[in-house]
N, C-alpha and C. Protein backbone atom coordinates (compact mmCIF):
# COMPACT_ATOMS: atom_id res chain seq x y z
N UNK A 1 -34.46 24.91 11.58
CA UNK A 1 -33.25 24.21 12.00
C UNK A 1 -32.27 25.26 12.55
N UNK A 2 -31.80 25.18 13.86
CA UNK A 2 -30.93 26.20 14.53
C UNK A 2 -29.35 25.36 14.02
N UNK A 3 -28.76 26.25 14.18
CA UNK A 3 -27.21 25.85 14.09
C UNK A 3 -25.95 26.64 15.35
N UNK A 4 -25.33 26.09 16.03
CA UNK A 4 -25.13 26.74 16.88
C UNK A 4 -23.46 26.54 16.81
N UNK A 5 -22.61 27.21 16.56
CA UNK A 5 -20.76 26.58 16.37
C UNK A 5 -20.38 26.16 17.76
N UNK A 6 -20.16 24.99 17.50
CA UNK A 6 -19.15 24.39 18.91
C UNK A 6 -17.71 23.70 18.07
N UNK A 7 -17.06 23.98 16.81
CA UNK A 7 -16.06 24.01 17.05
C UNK A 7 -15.81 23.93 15.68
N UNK A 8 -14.38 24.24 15.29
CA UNK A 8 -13.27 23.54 14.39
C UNK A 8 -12.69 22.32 13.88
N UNK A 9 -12.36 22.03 12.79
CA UNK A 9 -11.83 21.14 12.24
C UNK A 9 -10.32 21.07 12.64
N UNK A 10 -9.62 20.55 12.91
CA UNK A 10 -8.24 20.29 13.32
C UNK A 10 -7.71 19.62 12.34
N UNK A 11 -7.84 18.54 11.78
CA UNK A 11 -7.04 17.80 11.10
C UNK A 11 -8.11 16.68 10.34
N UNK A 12 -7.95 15.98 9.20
CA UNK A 12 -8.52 15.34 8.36
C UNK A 12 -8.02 14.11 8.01
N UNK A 13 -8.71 12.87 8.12
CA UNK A 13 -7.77 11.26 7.76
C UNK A 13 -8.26 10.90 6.66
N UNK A 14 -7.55 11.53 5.60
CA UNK A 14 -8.81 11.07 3.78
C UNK A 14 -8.80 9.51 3.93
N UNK A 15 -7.87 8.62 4.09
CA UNK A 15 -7.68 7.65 3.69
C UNK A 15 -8.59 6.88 4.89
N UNK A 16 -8.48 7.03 5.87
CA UNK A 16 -9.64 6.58 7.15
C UNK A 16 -11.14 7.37 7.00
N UNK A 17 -11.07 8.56 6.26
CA UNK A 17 -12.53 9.53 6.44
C UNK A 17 -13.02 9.41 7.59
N UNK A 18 -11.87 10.46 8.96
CA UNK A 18 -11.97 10.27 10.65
C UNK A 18 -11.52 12.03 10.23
N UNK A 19 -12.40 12.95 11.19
CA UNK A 19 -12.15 14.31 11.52
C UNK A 19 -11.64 14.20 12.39
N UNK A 20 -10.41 15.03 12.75
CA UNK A 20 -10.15 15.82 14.09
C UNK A 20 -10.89 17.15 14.48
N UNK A 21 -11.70 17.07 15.13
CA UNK A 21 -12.29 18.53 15.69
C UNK A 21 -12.36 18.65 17.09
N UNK A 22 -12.00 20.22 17.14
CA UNK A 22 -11.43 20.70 18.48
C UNK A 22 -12.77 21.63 18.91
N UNK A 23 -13.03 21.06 19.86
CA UNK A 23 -14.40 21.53 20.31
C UNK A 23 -14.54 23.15 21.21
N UNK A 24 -15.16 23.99 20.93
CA UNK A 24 -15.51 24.86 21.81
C UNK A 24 -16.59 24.53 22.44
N UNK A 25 -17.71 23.57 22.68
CA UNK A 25 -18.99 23.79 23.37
C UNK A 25 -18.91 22.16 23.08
N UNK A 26 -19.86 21.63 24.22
CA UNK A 26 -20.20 20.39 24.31
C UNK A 26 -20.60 19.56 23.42
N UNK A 27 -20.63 18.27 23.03
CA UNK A 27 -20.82 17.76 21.77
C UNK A 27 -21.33 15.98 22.16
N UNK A 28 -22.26 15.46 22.03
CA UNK A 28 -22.18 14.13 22.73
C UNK A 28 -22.93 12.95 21.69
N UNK A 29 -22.33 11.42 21.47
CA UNK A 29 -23.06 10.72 20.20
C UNK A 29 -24.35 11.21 20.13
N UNK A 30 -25.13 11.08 19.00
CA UNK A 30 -26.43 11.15 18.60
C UNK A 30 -26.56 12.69 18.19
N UNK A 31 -25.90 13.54 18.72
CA UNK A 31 -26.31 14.28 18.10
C UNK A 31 -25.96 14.80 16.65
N UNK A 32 -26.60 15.92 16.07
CA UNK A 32 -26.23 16.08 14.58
C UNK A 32 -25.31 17.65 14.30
N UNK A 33 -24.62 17.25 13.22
CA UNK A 33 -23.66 18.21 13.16
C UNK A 33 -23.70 18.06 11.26
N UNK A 34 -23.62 19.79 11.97
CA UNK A 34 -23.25 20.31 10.17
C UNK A 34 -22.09 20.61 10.27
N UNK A 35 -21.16 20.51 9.04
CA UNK A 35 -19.52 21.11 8.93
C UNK A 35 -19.95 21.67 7.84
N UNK A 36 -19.44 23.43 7.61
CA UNK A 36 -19.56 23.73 6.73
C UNK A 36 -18.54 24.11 6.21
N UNK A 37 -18.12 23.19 4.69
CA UNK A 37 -16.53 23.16 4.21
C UNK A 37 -16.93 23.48 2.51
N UNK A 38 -15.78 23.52 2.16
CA UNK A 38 -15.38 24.35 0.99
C UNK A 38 -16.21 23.92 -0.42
N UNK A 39 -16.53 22.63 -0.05
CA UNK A 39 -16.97 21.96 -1.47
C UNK A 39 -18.53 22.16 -0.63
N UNK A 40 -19.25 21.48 -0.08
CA UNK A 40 -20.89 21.54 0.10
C UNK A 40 -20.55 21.33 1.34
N UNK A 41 -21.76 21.63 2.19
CA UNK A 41 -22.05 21.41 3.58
C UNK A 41 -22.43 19.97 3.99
N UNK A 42 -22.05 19.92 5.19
CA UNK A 42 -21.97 18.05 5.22
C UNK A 42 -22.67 18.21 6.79
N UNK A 43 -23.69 17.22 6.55
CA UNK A 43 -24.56 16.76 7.93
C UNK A 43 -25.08 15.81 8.22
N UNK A 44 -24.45 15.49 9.61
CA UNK A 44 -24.52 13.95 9.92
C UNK A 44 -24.60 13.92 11.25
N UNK A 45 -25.41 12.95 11.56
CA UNK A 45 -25.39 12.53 13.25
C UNK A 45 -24.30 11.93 13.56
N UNK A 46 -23.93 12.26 15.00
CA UNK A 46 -22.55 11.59 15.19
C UNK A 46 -22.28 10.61 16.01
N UNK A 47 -22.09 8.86 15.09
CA UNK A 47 -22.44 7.64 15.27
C UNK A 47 -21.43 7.33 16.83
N UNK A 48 -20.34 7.95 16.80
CA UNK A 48 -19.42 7.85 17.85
C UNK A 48 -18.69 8.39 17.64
N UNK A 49 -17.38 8.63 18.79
CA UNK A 49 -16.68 9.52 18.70
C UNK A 49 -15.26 9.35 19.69
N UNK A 50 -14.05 9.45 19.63
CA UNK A 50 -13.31 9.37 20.12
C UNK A 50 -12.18 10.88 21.18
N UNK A 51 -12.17 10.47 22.15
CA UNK A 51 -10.84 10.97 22.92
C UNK A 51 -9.69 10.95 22.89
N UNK A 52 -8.42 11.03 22.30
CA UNK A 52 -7.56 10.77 22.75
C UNK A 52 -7.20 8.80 22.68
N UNK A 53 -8.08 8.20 21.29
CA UNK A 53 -8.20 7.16 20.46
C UNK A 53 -9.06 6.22 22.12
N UNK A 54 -9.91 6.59 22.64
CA UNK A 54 -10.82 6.28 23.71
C UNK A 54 -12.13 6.27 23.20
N UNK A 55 -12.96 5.59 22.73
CA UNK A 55 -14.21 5.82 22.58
C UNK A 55 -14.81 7.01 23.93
N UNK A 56 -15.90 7.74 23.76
CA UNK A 56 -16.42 8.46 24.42
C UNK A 56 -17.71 8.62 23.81
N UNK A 57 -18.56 8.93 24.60
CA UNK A 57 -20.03 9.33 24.86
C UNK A 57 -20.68 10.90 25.04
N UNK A 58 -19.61 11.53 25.56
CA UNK A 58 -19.80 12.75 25.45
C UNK A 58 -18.22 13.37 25.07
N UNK A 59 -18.22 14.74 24.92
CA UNK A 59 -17.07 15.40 24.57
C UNK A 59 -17.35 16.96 25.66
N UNK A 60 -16.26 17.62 26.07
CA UNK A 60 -16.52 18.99 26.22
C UNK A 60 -15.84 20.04 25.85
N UNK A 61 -15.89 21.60 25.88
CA UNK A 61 -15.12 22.07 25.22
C UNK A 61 -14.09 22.35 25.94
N UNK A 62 -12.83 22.00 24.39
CA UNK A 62 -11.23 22.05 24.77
C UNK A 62 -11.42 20.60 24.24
N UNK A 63 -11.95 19.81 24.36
CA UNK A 63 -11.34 18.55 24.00
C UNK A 63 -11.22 18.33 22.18
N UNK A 64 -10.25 17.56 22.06
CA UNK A 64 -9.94 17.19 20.34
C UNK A 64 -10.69 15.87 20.22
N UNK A 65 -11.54 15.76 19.23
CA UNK A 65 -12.48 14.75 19.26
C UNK A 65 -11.88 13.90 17.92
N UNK A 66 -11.88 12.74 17.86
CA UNK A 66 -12.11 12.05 16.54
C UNK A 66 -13.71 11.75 15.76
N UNK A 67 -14.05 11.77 14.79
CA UNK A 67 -15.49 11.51 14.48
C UNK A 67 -15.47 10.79 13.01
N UNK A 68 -15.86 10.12 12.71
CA UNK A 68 -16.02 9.33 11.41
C UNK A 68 -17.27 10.54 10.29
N UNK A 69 -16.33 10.40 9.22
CA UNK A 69 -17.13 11.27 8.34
C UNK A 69 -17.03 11.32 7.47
N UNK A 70 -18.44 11.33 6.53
CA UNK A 70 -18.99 10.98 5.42
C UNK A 70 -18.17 11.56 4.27
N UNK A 71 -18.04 12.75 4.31
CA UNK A 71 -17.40 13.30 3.15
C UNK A 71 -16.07 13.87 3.32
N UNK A 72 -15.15 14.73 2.52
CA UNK A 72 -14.15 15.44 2.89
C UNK A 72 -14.20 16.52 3.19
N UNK A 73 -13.36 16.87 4.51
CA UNK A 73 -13.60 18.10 4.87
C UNK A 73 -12.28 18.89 5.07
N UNK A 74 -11.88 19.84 5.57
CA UNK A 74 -10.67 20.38 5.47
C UNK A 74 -10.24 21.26 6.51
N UNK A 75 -9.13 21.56 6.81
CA UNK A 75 -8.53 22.43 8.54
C UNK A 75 -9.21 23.60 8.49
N UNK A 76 -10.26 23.85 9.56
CA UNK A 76 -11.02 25.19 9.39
C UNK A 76 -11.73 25.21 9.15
N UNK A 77 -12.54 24.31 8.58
CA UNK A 77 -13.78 24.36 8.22
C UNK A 77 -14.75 24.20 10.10
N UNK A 78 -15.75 25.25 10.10
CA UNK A 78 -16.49 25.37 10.95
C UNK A 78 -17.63 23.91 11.13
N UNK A 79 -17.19 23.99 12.54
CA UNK A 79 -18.74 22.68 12.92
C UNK A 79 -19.63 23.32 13.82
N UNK A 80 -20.90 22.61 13.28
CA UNK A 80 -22.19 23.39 14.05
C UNK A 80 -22.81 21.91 14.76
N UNK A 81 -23.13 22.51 15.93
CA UNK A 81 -24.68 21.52 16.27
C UNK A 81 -25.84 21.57 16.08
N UNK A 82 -26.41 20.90 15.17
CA UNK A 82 -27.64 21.13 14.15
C UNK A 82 -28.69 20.88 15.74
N UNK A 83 -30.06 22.00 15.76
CA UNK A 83 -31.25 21.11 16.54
C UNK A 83 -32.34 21.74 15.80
N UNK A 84 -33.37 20.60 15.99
CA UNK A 84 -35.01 21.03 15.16
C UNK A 84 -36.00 21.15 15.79
């Protein structure tokens, strides 16, 4: 399993469990992403994803993404794009 960083955590919605992450490298639904944060590493395919509260299909880097997510994560915590 490769892991490759395309970006940061920006901001966290506990009460929605929605990431803000600010992308360095391209990022588009379906694919899978590890965040690796303070309590355990969290990996999940990413069901959809938002722009600027726009659904989107792809993302690129520079853009602030919204993403729905499983567990809690926290500002800084690193995101990877998982491939196998």
């Amino acid at each position: 399993m490769e892991e490759k960083q395309i970006g940061a955590v920006d901001h966290f919605f506990d009460k929605i469990s929605v990431s803000m992450i600010r992308l360095t490298d391209a990022l588009k639904v379906g694919d899978k992403i590890c965040i690796k944060s303070k309590g355990a590493d969290l990996v999940q395919a990413v069901s959809s994803m938002q722009i600027d509260r726009v659904p989107a299909q792809e993302a690129k880097a520079g853009d602030l993404i919204s993403v729905k997510i499983d567990q809690k994560v926290h500002k800084g915590d690193a995101v990877y794009k998982v491939s196998e």
